[in-house]
Protein backbone atom coordinates (compact mmCIF):
# COMPACT_ATOMS: atom_id res chain seq x y z
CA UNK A 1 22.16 6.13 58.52
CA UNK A 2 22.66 9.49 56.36
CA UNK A 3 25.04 10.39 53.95
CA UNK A 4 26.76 12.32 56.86
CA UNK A 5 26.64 9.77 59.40
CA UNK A 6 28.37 7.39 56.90
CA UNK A 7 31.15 9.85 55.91
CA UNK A 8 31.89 10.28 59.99
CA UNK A 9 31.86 6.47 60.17
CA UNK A 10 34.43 6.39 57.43
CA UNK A 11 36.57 9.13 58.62
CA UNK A 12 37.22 7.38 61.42
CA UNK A 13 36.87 3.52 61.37
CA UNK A 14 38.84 3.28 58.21
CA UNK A 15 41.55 6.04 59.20
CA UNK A 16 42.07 3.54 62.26
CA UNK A 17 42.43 0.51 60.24
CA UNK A 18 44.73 2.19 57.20
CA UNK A 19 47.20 3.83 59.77
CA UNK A 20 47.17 0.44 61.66
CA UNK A 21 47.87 -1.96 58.57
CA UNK A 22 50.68 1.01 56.87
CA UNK A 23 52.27 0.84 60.32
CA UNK A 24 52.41 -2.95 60.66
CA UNK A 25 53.55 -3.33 57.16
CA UNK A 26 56.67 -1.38 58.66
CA UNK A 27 57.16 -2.92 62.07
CA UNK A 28 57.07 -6.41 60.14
CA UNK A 29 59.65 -4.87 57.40
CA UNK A 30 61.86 -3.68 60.47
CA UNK A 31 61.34 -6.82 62.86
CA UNK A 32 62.59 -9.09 59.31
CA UNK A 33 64.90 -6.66 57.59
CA UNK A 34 66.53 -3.95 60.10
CA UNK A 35 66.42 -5.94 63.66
CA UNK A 36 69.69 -7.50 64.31
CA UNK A 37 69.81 -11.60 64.79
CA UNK A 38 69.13 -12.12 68.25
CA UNK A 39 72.48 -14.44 70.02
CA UNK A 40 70.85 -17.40 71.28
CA UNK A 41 67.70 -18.27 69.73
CA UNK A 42 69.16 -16.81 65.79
CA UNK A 43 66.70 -15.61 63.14
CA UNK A 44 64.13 -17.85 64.38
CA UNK A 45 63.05 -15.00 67.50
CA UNK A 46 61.57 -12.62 64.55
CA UNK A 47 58.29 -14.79 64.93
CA UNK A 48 58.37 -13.20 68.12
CA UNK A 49 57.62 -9.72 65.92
CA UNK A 50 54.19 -11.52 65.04
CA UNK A 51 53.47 -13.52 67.78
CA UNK A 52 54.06 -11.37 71.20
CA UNK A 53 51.99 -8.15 69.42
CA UNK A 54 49.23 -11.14 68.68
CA UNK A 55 49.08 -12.65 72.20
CA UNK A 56 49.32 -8.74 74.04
CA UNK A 57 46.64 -7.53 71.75
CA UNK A 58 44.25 -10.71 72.22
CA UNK A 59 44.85 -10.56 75.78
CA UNK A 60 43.68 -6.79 76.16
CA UNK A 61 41.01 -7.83 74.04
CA UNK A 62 39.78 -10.60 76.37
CA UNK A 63 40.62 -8.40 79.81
CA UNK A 64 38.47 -5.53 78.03
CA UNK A 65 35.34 -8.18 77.28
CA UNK A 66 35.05 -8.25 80.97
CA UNK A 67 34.58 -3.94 80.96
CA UNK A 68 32.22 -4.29 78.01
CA UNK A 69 30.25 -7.11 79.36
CA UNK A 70 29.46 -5.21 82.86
CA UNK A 71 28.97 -1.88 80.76
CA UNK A 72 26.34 -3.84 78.59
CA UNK A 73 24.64 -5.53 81.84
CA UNK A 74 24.67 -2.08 82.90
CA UNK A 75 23.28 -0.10 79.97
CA UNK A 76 21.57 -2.45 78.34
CA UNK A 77 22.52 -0.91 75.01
CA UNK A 78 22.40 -2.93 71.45
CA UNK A 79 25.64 -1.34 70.32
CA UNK A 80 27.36 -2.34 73.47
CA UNK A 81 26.45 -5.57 72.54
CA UNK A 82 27.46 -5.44 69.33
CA UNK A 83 30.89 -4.31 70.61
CA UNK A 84 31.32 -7.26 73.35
CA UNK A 85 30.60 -9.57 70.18
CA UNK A 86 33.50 -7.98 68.08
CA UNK A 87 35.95 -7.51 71.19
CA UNK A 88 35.27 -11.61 71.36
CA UNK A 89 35.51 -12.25 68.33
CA UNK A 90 38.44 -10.27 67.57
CA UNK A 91 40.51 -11.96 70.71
CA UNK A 92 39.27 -15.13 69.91
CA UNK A 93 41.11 -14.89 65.67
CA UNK A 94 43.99 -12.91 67.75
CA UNK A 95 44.45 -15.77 70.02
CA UNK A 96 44.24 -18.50 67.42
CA UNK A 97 46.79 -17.21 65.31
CA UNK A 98 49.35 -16.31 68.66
CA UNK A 99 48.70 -20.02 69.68
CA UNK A 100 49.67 -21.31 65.94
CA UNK A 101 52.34 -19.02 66.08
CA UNK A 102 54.33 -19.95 69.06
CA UNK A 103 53.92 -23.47 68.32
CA UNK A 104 55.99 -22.86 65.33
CA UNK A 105 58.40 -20.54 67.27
CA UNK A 106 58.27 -23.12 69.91
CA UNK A 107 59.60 -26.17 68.21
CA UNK A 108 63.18 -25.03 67.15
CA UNK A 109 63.81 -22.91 70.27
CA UNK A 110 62.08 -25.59 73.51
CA UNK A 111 62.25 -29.26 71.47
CA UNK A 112 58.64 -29.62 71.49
CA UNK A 113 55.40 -27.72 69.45
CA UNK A 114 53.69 -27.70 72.78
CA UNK A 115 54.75 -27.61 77.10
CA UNK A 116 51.93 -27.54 79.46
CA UNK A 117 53.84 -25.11 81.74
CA UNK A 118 51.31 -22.01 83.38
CA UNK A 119 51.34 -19.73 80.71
CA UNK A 120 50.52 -22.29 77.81
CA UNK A 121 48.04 -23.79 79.85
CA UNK A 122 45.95 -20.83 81.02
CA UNK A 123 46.28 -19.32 77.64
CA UNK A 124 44.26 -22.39 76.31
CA UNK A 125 41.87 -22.69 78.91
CA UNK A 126 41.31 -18.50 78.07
CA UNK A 127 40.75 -19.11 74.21
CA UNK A 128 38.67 -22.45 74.71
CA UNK A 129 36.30 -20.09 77.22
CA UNK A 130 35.94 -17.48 75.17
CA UNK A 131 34.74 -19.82 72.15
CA UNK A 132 32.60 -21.39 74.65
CA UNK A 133 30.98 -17.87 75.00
CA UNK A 134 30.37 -17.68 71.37
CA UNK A 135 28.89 -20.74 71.62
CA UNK A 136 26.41 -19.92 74.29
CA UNK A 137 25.68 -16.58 72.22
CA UNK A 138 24.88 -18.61 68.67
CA UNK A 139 22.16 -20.91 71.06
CA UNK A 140 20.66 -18.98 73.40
CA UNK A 141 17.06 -17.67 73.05
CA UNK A 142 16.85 -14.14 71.52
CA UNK A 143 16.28 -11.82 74.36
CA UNK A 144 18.42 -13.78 76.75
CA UNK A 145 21.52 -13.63 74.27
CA UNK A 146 22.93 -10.22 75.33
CA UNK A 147 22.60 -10.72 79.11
CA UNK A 148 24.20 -14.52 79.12
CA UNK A 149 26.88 -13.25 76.60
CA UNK A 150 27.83 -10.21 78.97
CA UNK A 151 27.82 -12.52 82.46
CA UNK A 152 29.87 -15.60 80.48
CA UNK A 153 32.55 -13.08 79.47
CA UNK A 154 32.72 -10.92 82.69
CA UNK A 155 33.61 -14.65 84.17
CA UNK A 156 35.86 -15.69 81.39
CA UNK A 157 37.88 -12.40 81.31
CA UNK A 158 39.21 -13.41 84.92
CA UNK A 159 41.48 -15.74 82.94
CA UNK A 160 43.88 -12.82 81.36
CA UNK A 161 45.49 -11.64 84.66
CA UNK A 162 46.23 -14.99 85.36
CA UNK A 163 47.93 -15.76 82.08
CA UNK A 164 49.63 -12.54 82.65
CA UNK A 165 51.00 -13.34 85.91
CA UNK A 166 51.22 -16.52 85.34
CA UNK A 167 55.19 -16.55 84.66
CA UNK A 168 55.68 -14.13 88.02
CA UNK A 169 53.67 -16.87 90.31
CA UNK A 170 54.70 -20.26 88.90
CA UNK A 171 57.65 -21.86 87.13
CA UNK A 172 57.18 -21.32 83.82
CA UNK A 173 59.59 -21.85 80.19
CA UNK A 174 58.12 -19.00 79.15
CA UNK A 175 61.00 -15.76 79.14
CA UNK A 176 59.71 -13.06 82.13
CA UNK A 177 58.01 -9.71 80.58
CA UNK A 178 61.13 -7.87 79.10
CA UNK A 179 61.56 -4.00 79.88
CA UNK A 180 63.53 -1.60 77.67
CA UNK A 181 66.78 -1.82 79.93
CA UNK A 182 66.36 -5.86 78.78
CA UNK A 183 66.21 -5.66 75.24
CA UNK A 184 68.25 -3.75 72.39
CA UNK A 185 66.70 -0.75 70.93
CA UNK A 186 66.82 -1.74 67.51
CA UNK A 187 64.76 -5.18 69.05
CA UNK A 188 61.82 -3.47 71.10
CA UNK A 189 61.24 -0.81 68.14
CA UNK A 190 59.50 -3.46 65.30
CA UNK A 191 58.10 -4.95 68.40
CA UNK A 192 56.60 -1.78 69.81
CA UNK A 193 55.53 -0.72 66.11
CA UNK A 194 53.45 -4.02 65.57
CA UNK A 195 51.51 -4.48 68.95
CA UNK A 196 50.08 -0.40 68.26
CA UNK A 197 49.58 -0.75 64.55
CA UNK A 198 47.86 -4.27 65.39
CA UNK A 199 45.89 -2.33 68.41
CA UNK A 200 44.26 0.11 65.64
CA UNK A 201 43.35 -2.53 63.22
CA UNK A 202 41.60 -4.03 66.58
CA UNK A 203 39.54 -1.25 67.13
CA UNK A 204 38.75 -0.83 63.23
CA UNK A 205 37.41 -4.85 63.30
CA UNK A 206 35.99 -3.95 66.96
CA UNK A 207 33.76 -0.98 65.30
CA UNK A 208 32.90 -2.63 62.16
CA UNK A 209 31.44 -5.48 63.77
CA UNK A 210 29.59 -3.47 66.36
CA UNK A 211 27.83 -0.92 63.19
CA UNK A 212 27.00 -4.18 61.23
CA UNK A 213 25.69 -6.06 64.40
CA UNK A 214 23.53 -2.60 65.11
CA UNK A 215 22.41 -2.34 61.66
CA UNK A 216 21.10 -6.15 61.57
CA UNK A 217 18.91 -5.58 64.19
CA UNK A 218 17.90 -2.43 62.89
CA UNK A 219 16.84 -4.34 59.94
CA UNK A 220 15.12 -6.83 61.86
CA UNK A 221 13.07 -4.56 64.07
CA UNK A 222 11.61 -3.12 60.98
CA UNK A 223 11.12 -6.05 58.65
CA UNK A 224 7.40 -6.40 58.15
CA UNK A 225 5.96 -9.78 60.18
CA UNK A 226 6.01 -13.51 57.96
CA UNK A 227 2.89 -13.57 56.03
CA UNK A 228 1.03 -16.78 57.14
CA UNK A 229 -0.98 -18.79 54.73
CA UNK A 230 -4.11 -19.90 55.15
CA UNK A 231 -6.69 -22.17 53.63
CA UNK A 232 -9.26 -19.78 52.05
């Protein structure tokens, strides 16, 4: 990569990932600080100004492995590959920490840590897929990697519109989607601020991981061969 390649790389991968962390530093300050206590559920429902931008943002990010899988089926491209690994893994840290997070959310507000009602359920059976496509990536033979990784997550993304439905088509304790008509405005604002600032940090891991995925194999495709020894 030259000197100008890397300075366009810069410009905007890190631009993405500044704005994104300066904004969410503000939506948390707002969501904690500014947001008024909500009547029922008390100060306990400013988790929610971690946990909802966590679970929207991992679910776009495992809906959107489905895109990038049949793009890199299609293309055949390294750096689509590269991308489908970072969407992954991005979804699958973004998922972890939404799951951790409602279980604390979830114990002072429904009795319990954990309810296997239709959201819950298919959110878990979403994330344990998704690491089950990792999985399959880490053991599966070099050139058949890319192609099994891109097939296992076009089938695995069919699990987000469920979870996202899930609360329209079954009884669920999970609260329907709110709408600005639903929620105060001084309530939706940290809310709103933290699922885009999160969104750009995304796509700053997302691009990251795709350059240093491309430049690995880049490296490997011109490392010189093993020298083999042999008796003289």
């Amino acid at each position: 990569m030259t000197t100008a390649e890397t300075r366009r790389a810069w410009a905007w991968e890190h631009w993405f990932g500044l704005t994104g962390l300066a904004a969410l530093i503000a939506g948390v300050y707002l969501g904690l600080f500014v947001a008024p206590t909500e009547r029922f559920m008390g100060e306990v429902y400013r988790i929610l100004y971690v946990h909802v931008p966590l679970q929207w943002n991992a679910l776009l990010c495992f809906f959107g492995a489905g895109f990038v899988g049949a793009a890199s089926l299609w293309k055949r491209k390294a750096w689509i590959d590269g991308m489908l690994v970072g969407v992954i893994e991005v979804g699958v840290v973004l998922e972890t920490a939404g799951l951790l997070s409602g279980i604390v959310w979830a114990k002072p507000t429904w009795g319990v840590y954990w309810a296997w009602d239709p959201r819950l359920t298919f959110t878990f059976v979403m994330w344990l897929t998704f690491l089950g496509v990792l999985a399959l990536r880490r053991f599966a033979e070099e050139h058949r990697r890319a192609p099994w990784t891109a097939a296992a997550s076009i089938v695995a993304s069919v699990n987000a519109p469920l979870v996202y439905y899930s609360v329209n088509w079954w009884r669920s304790i999970h609260q329907m989607q709110s709408s600005p008509e639903t929620v105060h405005t001084t309530m939706i604002l940290p809310l709103r601020i933290n699922a885009i600032a999160l969104f750009l940090v995304c796509v700053w891991f997302v691009a990251r991981r795709a350059r240093i995925s491309l430049a690995r194999r880049q490296a490997e495709a011109t490392a010189p061969p093993p020298r083999i020894l042999t008796a003289g």
